[in-house]
PDB file of N, CA and C in Angstrom:
ATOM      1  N   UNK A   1     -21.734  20.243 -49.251  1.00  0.00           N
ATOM      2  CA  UNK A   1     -21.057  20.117 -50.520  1.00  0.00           C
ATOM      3  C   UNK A   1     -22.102  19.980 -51.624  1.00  0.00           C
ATOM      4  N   UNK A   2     -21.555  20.378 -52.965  1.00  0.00           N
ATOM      5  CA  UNK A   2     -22.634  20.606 -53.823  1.00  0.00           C
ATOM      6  C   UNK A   2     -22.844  18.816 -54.385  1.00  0.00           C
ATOM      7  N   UNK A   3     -23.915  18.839 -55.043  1.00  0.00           N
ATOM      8  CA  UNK A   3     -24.857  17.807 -55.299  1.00  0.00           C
ATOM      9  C   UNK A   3     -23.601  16.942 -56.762  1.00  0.00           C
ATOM     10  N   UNK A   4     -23.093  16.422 -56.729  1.00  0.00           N
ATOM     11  CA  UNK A   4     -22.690  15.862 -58.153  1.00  0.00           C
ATOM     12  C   UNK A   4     -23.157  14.794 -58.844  1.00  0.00           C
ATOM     13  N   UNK A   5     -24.195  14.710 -58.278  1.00  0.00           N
ATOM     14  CA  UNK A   5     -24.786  13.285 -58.993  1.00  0.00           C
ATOM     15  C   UNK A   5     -25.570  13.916 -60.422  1.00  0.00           C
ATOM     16  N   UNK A   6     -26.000  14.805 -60.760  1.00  0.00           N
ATOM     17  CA  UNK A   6     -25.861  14.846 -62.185  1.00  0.00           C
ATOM     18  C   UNK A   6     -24.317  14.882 -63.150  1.00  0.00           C
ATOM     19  N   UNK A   7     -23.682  15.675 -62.813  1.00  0.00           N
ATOM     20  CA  UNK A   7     -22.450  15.204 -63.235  1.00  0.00           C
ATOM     21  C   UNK A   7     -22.010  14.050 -63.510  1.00  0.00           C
ATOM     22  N   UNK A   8     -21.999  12.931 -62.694  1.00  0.00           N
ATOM     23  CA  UNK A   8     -21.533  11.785 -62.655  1.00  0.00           C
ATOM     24  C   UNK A   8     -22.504  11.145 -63.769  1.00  0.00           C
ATOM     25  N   UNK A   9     -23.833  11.309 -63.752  1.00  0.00           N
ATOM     26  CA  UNK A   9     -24.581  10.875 -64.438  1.00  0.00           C
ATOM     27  C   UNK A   9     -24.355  11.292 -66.263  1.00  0.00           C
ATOM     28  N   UNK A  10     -24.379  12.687 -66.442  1.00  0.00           N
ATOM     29  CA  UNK A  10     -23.749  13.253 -67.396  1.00  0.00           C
ATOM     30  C   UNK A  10     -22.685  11.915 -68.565  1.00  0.00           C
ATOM     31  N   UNK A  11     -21.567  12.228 -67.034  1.00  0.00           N
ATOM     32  CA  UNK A  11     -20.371  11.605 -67.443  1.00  0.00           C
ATOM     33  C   UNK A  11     -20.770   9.619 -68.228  1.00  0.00           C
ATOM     34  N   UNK A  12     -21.510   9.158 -67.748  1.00  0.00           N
ATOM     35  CA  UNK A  12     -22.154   7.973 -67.847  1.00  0.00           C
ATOM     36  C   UNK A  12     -22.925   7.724 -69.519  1.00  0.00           C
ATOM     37  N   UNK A  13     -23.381   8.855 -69.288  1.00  0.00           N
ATOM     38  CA  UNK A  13     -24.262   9.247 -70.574  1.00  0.00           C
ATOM     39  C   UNK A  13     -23.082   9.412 -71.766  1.00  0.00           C
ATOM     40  N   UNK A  14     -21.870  10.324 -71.393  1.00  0.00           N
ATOM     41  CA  UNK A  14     -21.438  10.756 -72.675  1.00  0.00           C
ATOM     42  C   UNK A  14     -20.208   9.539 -72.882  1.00  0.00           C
ATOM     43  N   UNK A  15     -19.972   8.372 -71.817  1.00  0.00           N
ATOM     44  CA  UNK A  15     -18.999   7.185 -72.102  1.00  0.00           C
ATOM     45  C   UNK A  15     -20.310   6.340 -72.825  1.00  0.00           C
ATOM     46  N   UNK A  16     -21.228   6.323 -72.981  1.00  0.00           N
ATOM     47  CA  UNK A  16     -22.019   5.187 -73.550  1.00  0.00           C
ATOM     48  C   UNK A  16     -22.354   5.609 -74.939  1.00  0.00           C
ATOM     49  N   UNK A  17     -22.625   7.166 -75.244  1.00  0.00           N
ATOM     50  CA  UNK A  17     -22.533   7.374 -76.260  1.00  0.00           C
ATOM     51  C   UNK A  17     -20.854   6.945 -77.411  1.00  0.00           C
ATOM     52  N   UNK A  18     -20.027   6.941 -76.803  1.00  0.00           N
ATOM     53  CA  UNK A  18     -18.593   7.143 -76.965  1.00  0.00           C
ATOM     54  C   UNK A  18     -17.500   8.240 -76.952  1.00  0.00           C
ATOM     55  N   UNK A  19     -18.637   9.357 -76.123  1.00  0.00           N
ATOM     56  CA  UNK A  19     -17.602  10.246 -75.768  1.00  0.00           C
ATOM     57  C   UNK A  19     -17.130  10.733 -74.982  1.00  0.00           C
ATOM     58  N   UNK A  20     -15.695  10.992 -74.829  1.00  0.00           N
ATOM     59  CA  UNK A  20     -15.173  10.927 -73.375  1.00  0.00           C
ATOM     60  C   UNK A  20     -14.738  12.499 -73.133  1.00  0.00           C
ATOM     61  N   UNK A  21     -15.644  13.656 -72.555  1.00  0.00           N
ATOM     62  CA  UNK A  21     -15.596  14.488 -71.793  1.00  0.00           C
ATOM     63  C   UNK A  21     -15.269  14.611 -70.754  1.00  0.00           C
ATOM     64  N   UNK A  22     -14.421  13.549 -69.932  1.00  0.00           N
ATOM     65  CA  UNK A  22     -14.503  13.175 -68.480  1.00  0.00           C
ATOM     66  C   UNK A  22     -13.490  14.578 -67.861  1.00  0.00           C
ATOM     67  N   UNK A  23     -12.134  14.679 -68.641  1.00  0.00           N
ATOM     68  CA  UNK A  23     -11.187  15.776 -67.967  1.00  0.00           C
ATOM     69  C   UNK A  23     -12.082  17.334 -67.964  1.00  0.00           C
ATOM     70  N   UNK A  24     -12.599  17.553 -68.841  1.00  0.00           N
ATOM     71  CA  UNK A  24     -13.578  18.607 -68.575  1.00  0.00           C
ATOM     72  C   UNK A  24     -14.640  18.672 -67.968  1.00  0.00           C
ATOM     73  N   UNK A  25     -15.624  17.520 -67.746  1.00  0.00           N
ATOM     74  CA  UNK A  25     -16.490  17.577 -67.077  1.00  0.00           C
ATOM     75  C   UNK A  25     -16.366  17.481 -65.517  1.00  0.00           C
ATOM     76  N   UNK A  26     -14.823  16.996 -65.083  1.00  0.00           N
ATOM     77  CA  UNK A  26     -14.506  16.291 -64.038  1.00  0.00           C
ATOM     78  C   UNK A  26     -13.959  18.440 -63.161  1.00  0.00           C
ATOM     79  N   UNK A  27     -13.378  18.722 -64.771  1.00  0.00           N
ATOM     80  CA  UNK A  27     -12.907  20.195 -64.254  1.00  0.00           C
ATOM     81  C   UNK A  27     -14.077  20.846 -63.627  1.00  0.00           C
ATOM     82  N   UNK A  28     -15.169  20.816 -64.449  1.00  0.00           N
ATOM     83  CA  UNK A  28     -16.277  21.835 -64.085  1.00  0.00           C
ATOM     84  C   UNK A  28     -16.487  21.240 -62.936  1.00  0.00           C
ATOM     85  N   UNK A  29     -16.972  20.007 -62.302  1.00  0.00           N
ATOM     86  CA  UNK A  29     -17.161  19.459 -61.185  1.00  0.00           C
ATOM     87  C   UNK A  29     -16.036  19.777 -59.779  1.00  0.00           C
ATOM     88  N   UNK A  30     -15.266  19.726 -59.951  1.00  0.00           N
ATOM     89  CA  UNK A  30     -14.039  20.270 -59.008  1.00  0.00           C
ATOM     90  C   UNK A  30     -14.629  21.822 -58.725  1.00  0.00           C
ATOM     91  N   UNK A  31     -15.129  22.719 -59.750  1.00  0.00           N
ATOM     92  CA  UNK A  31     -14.582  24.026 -59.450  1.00  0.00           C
ATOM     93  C   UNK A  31     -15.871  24.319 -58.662  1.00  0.00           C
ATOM     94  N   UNK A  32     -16.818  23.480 -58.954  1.00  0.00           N
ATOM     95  CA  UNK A  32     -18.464  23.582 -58.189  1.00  0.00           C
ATOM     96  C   UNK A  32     -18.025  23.137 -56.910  1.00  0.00           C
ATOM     97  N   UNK A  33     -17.615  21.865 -56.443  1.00  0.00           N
ATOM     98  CA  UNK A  33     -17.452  21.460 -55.599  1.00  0.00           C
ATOM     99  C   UNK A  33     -16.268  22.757 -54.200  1.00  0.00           C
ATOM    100  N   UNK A  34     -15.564  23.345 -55.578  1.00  0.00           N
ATOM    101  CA  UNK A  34     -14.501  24.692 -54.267  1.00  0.00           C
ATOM    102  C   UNK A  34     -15.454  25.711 -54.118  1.00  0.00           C
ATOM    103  N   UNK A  35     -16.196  25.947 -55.279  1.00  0.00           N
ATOM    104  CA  UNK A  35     -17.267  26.833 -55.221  1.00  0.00           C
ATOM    105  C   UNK A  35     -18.322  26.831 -53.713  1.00  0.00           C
ATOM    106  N   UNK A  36     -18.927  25.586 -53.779  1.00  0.00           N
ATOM    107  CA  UNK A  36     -19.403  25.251 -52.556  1.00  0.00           C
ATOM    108  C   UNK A  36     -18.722  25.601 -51.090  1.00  0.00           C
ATOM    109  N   UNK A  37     -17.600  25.407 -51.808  1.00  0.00           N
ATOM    110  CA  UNK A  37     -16.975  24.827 -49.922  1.00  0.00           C
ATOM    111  C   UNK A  37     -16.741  26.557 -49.516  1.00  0.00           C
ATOM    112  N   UNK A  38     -16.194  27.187 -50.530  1.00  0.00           N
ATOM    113  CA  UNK A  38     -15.964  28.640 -50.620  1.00  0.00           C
ATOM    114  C   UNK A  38     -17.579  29.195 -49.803  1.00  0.00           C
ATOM    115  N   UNK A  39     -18.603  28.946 -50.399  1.00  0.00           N
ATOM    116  CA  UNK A  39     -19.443  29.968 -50.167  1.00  0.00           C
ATOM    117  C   UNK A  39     -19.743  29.465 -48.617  1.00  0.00           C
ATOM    118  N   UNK A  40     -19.664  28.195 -48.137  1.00  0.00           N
ATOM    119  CA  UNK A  40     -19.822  27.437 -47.278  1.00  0.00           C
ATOM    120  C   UNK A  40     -19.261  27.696 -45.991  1.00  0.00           C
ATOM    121  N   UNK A  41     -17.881  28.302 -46.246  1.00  0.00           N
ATOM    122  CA  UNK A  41     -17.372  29.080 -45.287  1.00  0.00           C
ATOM    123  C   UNK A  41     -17.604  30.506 -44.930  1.00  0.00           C
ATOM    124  N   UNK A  42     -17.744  31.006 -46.078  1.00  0.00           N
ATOM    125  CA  UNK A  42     -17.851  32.398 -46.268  1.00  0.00           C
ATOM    126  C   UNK A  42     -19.220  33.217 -45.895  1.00  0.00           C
ATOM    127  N   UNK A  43     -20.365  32.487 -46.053  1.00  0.00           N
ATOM    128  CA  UNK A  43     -21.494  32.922 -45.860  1.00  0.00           C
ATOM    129  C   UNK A  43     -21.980  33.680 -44.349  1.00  0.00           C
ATOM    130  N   UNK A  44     -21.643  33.513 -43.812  1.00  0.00           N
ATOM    131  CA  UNK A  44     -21.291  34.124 -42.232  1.00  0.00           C
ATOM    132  C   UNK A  44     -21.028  35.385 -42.733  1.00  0.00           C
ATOM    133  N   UNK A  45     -19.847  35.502 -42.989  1.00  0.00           N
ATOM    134  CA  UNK A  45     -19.227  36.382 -42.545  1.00  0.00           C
ATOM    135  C   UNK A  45     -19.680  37.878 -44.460  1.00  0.00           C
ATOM    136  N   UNK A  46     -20.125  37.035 -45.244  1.00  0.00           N
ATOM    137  CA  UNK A  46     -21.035  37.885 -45.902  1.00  0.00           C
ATOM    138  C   UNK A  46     -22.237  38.526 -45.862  1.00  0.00           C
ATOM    139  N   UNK A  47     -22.643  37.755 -44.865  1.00  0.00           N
ATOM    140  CA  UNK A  47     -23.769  38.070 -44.624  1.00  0.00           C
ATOM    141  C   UNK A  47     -24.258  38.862 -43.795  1.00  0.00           C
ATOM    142  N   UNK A  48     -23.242  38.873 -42.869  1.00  0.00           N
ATOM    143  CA  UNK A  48     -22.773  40.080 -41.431  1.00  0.00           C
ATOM    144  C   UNK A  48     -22.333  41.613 -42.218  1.00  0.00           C
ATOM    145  N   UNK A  49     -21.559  41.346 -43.104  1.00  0.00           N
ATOM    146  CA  UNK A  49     -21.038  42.252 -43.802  1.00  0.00           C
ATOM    147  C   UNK A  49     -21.877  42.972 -44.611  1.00  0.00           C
ATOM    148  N   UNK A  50     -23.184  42.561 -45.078  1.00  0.00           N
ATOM    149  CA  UNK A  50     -24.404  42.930 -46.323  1.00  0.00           C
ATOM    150  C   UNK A  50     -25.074  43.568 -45.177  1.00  0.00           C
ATOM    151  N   UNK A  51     -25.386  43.116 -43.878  1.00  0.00           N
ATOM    152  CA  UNK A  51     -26.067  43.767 -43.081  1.00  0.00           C
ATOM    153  C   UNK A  51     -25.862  45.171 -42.587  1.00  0.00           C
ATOM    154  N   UNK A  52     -24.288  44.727 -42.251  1.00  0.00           N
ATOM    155  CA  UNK A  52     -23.927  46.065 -41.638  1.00  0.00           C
ATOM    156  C   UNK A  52     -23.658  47.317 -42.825  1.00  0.00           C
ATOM    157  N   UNK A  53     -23.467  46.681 -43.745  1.00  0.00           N
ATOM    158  CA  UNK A  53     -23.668  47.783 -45.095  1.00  0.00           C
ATOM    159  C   UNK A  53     -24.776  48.490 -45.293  1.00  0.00           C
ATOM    160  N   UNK A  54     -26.104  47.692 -45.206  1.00  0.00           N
ATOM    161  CA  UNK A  54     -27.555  48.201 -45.543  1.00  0.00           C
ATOM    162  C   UNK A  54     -27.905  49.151 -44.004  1.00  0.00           C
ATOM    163  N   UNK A  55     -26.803  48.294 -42.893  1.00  0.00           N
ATOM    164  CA  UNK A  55     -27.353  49.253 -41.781  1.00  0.00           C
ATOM    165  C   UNK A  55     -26.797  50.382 -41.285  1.00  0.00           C
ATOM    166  N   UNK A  56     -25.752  51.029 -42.109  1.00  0.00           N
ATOM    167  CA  UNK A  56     -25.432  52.112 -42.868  1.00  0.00           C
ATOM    168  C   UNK A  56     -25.717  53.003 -43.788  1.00  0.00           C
ATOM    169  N   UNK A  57     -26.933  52.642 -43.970  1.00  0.00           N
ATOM    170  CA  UNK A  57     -27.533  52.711 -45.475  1.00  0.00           C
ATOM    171  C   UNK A  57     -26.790  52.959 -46.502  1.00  0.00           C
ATOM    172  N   UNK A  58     -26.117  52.453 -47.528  1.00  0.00           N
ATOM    173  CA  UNK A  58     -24.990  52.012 -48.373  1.00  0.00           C
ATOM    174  C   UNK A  58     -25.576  51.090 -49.178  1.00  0.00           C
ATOM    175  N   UNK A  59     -27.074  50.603 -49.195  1.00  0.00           N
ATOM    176  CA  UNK A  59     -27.295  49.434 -49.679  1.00  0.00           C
ATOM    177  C   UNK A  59     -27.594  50.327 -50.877  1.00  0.00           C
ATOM    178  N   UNK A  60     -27.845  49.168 -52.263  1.00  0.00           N
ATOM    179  CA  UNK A  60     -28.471  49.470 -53.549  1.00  0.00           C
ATOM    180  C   UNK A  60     -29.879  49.987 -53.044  1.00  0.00           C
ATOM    181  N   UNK A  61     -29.802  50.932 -54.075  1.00  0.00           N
ATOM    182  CA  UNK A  61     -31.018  51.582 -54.655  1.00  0.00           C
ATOM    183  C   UNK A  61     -32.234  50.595 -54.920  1.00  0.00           C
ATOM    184  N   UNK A  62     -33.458  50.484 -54.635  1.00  0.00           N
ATOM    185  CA  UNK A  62     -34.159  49.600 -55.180  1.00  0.00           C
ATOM    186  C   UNK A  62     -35.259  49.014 -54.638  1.00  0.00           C
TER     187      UNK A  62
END
């Protein structure tokens, strides 16, 4: 899972200043955190898939 301790920290920073970003900052944090879990599962089976593409030759130019 992704790292949120800057976030949290963030969030700390902008209640001491007096401002409360928390529902947005809390959003961006959620979508990192599905983000993670997404690639987390997925990486397997992308990565099988990039292979067998390039070992087709289908890959980018480059």
């Amino acid at each position: 899972m992704s790292d949120d301790r800057g976030h949290k920290s963030l969030l700390e920073l902008c209640g001491a200043a007096g401002w409360n970003p928390r529902a947005t900052r809390q959003a961006s944090l959620q979508e990192e955190q599905e983000m993670a879990a997404w690639i987390d599962a997925s990486v397997g089976n992308v990565t099988r898939e990039r292979v067998a593409h390039e070992a087709h030759g289908l890959g980018s130019a480059g």
